[in-house]
N, C-alpha and C. Protein backbone atom coordinates (compact mmCIF):
# COMPACT_ATOMS: atom_id res chain seq x y z
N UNK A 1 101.55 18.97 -145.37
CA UNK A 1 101.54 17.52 -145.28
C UNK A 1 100.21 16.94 -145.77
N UNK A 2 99.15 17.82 -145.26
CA UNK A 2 98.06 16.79 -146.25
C UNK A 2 97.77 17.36 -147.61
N UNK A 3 98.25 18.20 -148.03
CA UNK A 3 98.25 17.87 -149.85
C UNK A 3 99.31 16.50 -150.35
N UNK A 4 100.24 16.49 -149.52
CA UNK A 4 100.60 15.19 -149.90
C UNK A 4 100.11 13.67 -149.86
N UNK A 5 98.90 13.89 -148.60
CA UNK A 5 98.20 13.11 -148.42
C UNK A 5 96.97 12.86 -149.49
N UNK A 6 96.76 14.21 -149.85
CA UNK A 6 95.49 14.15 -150.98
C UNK A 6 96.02 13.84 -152.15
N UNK A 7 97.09 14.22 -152.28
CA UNK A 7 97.91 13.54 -153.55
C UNK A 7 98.23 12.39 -153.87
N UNK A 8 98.60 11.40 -152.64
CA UNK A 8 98.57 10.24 -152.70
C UNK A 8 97.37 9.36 -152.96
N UNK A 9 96.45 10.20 -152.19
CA UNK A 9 94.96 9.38 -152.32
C UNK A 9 94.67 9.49 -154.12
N UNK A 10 94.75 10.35 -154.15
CA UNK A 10 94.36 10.38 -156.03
C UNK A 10 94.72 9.75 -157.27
N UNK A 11 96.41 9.30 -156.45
CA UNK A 11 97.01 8.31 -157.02
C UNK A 11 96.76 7.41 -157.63
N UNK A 12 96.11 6.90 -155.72
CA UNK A 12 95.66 5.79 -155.95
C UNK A 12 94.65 5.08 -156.52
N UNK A 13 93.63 6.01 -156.52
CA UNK A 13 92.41 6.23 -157.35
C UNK A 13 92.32 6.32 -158.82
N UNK A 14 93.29 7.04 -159.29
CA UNK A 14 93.43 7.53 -161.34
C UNK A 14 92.57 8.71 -161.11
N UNK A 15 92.66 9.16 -162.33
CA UNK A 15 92.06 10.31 -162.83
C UNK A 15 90.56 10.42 -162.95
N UNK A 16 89.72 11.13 -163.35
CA UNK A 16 88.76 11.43 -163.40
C UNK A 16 87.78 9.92 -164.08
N UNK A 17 88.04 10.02 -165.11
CA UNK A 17 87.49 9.14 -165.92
C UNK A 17 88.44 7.46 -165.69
N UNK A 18 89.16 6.89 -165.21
CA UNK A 18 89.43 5.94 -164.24
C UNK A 18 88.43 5.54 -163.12
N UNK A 19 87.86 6.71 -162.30
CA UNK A 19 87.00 6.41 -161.17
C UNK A 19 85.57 6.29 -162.35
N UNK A 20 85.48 7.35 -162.93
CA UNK A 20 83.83 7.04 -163.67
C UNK A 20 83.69 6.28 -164.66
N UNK A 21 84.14 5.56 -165.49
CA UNK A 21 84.36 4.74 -166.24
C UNK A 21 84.94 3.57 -166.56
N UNK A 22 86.04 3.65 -165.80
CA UNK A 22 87.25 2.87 -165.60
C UNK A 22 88.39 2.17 -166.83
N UNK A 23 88.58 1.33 -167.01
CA UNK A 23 89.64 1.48 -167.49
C UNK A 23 89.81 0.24 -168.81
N UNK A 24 88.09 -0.89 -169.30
CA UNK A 24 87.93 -1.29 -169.66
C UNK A 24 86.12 -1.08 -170.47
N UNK A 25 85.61 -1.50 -171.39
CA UNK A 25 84.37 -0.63 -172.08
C UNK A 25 83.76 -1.79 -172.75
N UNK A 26 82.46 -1.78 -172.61
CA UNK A 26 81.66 -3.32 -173.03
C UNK A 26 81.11 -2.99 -174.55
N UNK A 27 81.61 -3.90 -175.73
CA UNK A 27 81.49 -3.43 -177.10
C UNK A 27 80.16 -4.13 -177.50
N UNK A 28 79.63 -4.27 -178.28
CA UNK A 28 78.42 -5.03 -178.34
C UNK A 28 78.49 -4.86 -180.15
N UNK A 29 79.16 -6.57 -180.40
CA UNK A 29 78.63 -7.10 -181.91
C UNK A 29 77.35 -7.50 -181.98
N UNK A 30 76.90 -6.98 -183.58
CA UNK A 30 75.65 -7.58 -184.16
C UNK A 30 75.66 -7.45 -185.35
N UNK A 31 75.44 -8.42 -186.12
CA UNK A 31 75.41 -8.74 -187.52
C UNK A 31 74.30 -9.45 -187.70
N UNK A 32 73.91 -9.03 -189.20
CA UNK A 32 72.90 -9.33 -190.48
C UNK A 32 73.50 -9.96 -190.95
N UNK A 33 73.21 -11.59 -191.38
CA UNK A 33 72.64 -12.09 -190.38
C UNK A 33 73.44 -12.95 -189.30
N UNK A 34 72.47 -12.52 -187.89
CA UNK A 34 72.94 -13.47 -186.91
C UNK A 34 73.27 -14.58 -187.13
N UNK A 35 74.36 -14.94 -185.47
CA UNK A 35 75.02 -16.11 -185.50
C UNK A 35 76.57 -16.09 -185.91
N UNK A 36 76.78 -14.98 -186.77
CA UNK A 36 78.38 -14.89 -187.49
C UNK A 36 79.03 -15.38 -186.17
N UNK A 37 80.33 -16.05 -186.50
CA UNK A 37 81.55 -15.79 -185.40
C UNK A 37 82.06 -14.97 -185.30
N UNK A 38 82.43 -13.84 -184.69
CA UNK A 38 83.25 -12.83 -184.33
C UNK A 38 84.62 -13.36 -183.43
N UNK A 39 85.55 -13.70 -184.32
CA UNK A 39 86.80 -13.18 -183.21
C UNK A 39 87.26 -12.43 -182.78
N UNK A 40 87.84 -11.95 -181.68
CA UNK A 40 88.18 -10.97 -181.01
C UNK A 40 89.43 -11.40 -180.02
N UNK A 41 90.49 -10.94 -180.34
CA UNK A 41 91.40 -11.15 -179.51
C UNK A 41 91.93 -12.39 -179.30
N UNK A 42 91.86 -13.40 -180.45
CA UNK A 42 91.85 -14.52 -180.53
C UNK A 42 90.74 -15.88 -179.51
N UNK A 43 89.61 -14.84 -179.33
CA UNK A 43 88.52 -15.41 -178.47
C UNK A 43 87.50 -15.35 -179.99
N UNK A 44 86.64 -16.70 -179.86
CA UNK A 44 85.66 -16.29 -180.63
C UNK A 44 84.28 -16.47 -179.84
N UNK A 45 83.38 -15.65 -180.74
CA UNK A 45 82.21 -15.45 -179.64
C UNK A 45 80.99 -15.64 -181.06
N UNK A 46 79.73 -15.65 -180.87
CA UNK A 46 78.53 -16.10 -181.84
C UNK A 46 77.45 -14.33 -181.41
N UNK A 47 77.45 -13.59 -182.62
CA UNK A 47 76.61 -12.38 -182.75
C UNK A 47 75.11 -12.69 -182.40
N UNK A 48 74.43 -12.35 -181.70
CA UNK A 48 74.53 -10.65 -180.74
C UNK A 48 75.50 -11.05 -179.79
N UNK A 49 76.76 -10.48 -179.09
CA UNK A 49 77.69 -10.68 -177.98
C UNK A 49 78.03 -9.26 -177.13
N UNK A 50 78.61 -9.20 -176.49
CA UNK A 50 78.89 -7.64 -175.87
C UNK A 50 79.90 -8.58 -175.38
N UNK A 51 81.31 -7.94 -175.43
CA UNK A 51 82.49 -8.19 -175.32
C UNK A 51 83.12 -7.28 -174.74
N UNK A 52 83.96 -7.07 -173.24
CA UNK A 52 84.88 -6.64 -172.67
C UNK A 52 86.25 -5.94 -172.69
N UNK A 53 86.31 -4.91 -173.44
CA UNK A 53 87.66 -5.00 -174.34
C UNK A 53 88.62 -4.06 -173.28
N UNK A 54 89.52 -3.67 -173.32
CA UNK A 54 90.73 -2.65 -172.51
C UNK A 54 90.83 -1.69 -173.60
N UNK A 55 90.64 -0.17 -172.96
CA UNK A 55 90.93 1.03 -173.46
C UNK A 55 92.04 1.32 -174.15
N UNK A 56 93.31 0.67 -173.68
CA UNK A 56 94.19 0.69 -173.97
C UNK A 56 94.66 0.07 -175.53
N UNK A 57 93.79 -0.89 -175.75
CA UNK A 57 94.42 -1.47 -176.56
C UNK A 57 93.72 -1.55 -178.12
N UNK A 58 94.27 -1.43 -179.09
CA UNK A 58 93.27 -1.89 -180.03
C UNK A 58 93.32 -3.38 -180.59
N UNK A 59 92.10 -4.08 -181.30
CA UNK A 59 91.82 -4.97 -181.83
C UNK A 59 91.72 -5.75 -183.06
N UNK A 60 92.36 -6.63 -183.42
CA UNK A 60 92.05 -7.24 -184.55
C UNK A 60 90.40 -8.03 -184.94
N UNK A 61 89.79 -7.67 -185.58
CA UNK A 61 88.20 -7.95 -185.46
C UNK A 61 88.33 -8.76 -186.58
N UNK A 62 87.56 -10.66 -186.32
CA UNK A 62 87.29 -10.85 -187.49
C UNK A 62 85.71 -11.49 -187.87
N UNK A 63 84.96 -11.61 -188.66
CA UNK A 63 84.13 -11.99 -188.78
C UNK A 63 83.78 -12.99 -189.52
N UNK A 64 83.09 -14.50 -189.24
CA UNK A 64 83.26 -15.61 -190.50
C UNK A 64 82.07 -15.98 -190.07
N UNK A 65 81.15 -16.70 -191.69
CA UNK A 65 79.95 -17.12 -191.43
C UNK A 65 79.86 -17.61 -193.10
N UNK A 66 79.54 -19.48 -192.54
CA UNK A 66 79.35 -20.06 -194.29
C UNK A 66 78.21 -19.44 -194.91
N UNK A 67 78.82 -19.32 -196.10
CA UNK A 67 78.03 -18.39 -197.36
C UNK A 67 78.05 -16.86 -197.23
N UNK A 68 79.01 -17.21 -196.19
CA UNK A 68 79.69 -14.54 -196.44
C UNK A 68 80.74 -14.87 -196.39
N UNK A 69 81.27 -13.33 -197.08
CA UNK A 69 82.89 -13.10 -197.03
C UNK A 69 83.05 -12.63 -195.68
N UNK A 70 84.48 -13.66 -195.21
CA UNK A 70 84.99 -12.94 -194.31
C UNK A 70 85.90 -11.62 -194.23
N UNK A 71 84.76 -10.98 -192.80
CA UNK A 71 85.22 -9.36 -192.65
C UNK A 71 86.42 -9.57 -191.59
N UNK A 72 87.37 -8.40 -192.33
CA UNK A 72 88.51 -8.16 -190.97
C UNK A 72 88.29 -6.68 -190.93
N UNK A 73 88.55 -6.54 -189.69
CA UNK A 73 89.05 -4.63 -189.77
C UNK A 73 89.90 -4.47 -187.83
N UNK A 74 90.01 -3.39 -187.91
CA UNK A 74 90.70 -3.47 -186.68
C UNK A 74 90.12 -2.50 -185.67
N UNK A 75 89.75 -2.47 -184.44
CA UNK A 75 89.25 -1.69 -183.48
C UNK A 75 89.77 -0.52 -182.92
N UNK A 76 90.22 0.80 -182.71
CA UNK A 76 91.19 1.18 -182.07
C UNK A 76 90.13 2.20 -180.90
N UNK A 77 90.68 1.90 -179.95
CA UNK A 77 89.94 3.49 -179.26
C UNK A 77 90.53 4.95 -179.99
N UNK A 78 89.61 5.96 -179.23
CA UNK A 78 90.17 7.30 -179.61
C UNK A 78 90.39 7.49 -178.26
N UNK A 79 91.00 8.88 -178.43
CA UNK A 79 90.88 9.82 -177.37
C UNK A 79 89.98 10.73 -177.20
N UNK A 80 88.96 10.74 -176.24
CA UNK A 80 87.64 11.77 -176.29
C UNK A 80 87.55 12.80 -175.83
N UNK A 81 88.37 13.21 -174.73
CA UNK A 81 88.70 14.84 -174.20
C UNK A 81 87.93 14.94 -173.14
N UNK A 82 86.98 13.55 -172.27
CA UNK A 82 86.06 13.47 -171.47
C UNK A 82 87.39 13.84 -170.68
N UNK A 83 88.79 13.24 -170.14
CA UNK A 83 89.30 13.46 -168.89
C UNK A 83 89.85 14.99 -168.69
N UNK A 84 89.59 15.13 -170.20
CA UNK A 84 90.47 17.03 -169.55
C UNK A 84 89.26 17.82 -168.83
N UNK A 85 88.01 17.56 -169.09
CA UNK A 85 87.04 18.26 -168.98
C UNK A 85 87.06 17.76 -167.25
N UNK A 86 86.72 16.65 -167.25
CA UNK A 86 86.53 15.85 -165.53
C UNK A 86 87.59 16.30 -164.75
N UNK A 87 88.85 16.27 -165.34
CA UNK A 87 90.21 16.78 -164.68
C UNK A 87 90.22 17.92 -163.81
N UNK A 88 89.37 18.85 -164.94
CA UNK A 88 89.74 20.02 -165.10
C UNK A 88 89.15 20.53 -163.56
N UNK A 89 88.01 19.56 -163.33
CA UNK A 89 86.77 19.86 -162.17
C UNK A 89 87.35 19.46 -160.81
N UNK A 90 88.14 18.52 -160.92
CA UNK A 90 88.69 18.14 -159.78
C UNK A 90 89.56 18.12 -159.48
N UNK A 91 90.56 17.90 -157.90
CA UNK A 91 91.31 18.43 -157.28
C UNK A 91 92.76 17.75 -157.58
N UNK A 92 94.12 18.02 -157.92
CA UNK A 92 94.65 17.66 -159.14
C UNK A 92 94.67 17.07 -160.42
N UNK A 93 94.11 18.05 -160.93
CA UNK A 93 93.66 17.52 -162.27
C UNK A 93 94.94 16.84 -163.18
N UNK A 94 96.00 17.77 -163.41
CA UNK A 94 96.74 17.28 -163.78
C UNK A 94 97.45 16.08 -163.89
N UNK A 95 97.48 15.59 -162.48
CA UNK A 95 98.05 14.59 -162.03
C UNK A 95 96.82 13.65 -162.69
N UNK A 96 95.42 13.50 -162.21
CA UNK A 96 94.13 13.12 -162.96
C UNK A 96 94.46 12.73 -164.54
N UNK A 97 94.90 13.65 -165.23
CA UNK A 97 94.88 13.48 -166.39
C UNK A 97 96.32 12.41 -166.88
N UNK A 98 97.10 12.59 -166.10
CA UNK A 98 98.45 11.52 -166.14
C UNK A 98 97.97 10.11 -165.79
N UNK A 99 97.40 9.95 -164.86
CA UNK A 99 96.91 8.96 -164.51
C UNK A 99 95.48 7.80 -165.89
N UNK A 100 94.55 9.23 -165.98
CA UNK A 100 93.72 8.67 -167.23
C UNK A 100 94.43 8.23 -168.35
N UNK A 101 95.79 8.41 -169.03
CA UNK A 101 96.38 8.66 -170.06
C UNK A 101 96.81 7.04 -170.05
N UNK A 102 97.93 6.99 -168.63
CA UNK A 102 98.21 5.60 -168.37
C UNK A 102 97.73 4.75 -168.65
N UNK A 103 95.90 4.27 -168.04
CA UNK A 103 95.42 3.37 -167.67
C UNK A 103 94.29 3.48 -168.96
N UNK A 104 94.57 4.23 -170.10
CA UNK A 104 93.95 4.07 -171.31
C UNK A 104 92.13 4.83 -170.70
N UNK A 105 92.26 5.27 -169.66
CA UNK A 105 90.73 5.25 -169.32
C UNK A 105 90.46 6.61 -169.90
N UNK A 106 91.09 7.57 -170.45
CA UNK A 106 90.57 8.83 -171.28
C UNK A 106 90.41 8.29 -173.18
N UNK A 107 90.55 7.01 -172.95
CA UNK A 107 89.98 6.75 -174.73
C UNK A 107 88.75 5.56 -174.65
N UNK A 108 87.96 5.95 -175.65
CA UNK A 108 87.37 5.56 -175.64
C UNK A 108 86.60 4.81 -177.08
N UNK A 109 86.09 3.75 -177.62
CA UNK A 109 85.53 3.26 -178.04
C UNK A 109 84.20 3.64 -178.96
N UNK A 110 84.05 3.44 -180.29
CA UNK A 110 82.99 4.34 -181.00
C UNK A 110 81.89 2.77 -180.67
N UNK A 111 80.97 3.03 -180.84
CA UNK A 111 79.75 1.93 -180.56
C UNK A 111 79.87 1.76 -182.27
N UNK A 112 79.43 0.56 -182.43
CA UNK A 112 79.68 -0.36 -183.80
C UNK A 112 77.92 -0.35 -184.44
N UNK A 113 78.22 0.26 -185.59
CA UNK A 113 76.54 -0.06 -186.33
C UNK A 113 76.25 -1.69 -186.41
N UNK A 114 75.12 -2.24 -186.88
CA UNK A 114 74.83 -3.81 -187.21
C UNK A 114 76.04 -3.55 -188.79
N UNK A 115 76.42 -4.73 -188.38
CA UNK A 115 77.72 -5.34 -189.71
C UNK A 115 76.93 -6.08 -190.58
N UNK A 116 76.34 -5.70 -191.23
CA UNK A 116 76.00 -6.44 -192.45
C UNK A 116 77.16 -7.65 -193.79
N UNK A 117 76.91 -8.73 -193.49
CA UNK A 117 77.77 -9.36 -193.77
C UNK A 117 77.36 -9.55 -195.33
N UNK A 118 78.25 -9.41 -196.07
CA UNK A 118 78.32 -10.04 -197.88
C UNK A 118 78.07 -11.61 -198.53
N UNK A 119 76.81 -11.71 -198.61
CA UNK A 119 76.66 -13.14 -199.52
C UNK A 119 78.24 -13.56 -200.53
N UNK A 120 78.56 -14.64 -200.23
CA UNK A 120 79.41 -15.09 -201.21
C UNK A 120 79.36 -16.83 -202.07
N UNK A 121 79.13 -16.65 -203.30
CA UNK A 121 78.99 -18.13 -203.70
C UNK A 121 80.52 -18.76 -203.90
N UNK A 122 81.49 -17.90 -203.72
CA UNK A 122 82.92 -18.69 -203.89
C UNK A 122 83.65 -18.48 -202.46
N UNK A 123 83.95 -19.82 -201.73
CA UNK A 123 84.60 -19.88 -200.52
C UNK A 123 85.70 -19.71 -200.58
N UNK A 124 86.96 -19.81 -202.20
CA UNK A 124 87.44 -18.78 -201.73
C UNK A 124 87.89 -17.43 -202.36
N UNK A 125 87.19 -16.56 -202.07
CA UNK A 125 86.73 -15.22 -201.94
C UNK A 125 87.42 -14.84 -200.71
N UNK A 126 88.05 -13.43 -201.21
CA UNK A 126 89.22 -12.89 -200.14
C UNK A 126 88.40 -12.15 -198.94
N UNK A 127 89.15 -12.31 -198.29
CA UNK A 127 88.16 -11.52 -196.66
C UNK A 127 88.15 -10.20 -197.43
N UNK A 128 87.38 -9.48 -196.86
CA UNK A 128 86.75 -8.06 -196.74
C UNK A 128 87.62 -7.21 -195.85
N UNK A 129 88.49 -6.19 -196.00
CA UNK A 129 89.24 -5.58 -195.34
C UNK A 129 88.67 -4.08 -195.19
N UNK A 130 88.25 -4.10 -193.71
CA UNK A 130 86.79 -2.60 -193.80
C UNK A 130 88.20 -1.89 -192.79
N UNK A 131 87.65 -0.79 -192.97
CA UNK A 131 88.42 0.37 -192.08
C UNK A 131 86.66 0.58 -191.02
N UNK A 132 87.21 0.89 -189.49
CA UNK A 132 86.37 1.14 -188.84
C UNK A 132 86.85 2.29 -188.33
N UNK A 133 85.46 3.61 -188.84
CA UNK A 133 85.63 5.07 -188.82
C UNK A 133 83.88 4.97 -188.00
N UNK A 134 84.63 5.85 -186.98
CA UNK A 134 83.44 6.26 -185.86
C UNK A 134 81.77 5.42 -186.12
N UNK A 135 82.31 4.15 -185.77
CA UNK A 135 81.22 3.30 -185.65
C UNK A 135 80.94 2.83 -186.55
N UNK A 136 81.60 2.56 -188.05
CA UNK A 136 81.10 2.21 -189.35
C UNK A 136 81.86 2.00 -189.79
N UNK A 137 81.95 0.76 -190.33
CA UNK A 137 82.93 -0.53 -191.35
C UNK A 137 82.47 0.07 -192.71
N UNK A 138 83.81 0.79 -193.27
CA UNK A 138 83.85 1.36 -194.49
C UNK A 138 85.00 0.57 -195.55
N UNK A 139 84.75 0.65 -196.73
CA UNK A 139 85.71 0.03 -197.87
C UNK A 139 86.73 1.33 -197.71
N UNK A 140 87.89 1.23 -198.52
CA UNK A 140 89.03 2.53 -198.56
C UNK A 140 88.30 3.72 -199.17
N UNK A 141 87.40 3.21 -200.23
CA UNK A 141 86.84 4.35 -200.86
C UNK A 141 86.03 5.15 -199.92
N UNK A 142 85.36 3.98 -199.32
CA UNK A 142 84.35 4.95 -198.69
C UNK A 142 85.03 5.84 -197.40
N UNK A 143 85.79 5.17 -197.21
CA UNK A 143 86.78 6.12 -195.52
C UNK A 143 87.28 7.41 -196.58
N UNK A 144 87.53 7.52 -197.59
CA UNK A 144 88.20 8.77 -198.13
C UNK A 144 87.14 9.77 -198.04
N UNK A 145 85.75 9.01 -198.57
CA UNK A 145 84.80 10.10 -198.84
C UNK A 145 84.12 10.78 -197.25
N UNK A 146 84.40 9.65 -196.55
CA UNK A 146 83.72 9.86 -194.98
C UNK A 146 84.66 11.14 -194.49
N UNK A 147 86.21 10.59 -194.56
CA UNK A 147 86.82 11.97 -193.47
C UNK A 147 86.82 13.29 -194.65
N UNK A 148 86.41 13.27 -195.64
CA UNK A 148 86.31 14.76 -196.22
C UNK A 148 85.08 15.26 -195.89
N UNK A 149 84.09 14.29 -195.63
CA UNK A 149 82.67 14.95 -195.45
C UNK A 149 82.74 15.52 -194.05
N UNK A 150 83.72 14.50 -193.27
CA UNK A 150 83.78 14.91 -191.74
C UNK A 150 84.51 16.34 -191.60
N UNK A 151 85.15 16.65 -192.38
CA UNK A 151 86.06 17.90 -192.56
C UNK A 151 84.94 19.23 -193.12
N UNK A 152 84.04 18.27 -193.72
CA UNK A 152 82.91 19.79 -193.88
C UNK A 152 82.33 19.74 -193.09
N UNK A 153 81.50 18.65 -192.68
CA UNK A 153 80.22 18.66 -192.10
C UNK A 153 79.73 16.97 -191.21
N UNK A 154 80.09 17.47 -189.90
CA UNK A 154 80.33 16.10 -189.52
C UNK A 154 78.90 14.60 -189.68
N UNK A 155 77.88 16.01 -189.77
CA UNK A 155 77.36 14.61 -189.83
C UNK A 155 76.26 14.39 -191.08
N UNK A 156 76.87 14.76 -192.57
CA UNK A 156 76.67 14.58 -193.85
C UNK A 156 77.04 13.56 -194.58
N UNK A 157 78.04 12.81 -194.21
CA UNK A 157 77.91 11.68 -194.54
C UNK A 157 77.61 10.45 -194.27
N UNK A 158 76.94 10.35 -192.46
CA UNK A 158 76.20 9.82 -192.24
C UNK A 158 74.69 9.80 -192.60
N UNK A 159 74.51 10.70 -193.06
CA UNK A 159 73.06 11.10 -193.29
C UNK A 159 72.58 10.82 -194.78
N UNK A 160 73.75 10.32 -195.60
CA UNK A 160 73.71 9.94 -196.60
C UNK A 160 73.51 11.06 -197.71
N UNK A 161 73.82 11.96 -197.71
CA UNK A 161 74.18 12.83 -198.37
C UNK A 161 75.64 12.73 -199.18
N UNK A 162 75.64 13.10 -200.71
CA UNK A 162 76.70 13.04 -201.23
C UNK A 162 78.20 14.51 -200.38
């Protein structure tokens, strides 16, 4: 009877990374140069901001500021493997890890480099459509060259190496 009791309690609690993290992650825009609007979630907010987002979900990101092209790209969490590890430590893990999965609290969020925004002398000039790969607003070209470098050597094409 009291593993059923401890079972319930854990329930109620979530998984590992639910109790240590929980189940929402504070993002923090900044752009060159300050001031851009950042929408987010159909909220707009003025750069430097740190914004509230849910694990669960991903984001439509946009960025507008007279005299740059406007940037779009989209946010998504990953999955980081923090709850199998935390799971693994504590007392139904399994159940732990069902619970993290639910409540989005085993994904997590890459931290965003400064967004350097594009001078533009024609307003209208098409938004900027970046792919966001582990913390960095890339063109298509450049996401091709990023996940092959990531496939050799993860951190060669950050380092600016061909």
């Amino acid at each position: 009877m009291r593993w059923f009791a401890n079972s319930l309690l854990l329930l109620a609690c979530g998984g590992c990374c639910t109790v240590l993290r929980g189940t929402h992650q504070t993002m923090a825009f900044d752009t060159n140069p300050r001031g851009t609007v950042v929408e987010v979630d159909g909220t707009r907010y003025t750069t430097p901001v740190n914004v509230v987002l849910k694990r669960t979900k991903s984001y439509p990101i946009t960025l507008v500021k007279a005299g740059y092209r406007m940037i779009r790209f989209d946010l998504t969490p990953e999955w980081d493997g923090v709850s199998l590890v935390g799971n693994m430590i504590m007392p139904g893990g399994s159940l732990g890890l069902v619970m993290d999965a639910a409540d989005g609290a085993d994904h997590n969020f890459y931290e965003l480099a400064e967004i350097s925004m594009v001078p533009s002398t024609q307003p209208s000039d098409p938004p900027l459509i970046l792919n966001a790969f582990k913390g960095h607003l890339l063109t298509d070209e450049q996401l091709v060259v990023a996940i092959r470098a990531d496939r050799l050597d993860r951190s060669q094409f950050f380092r600016g190496e061909p």
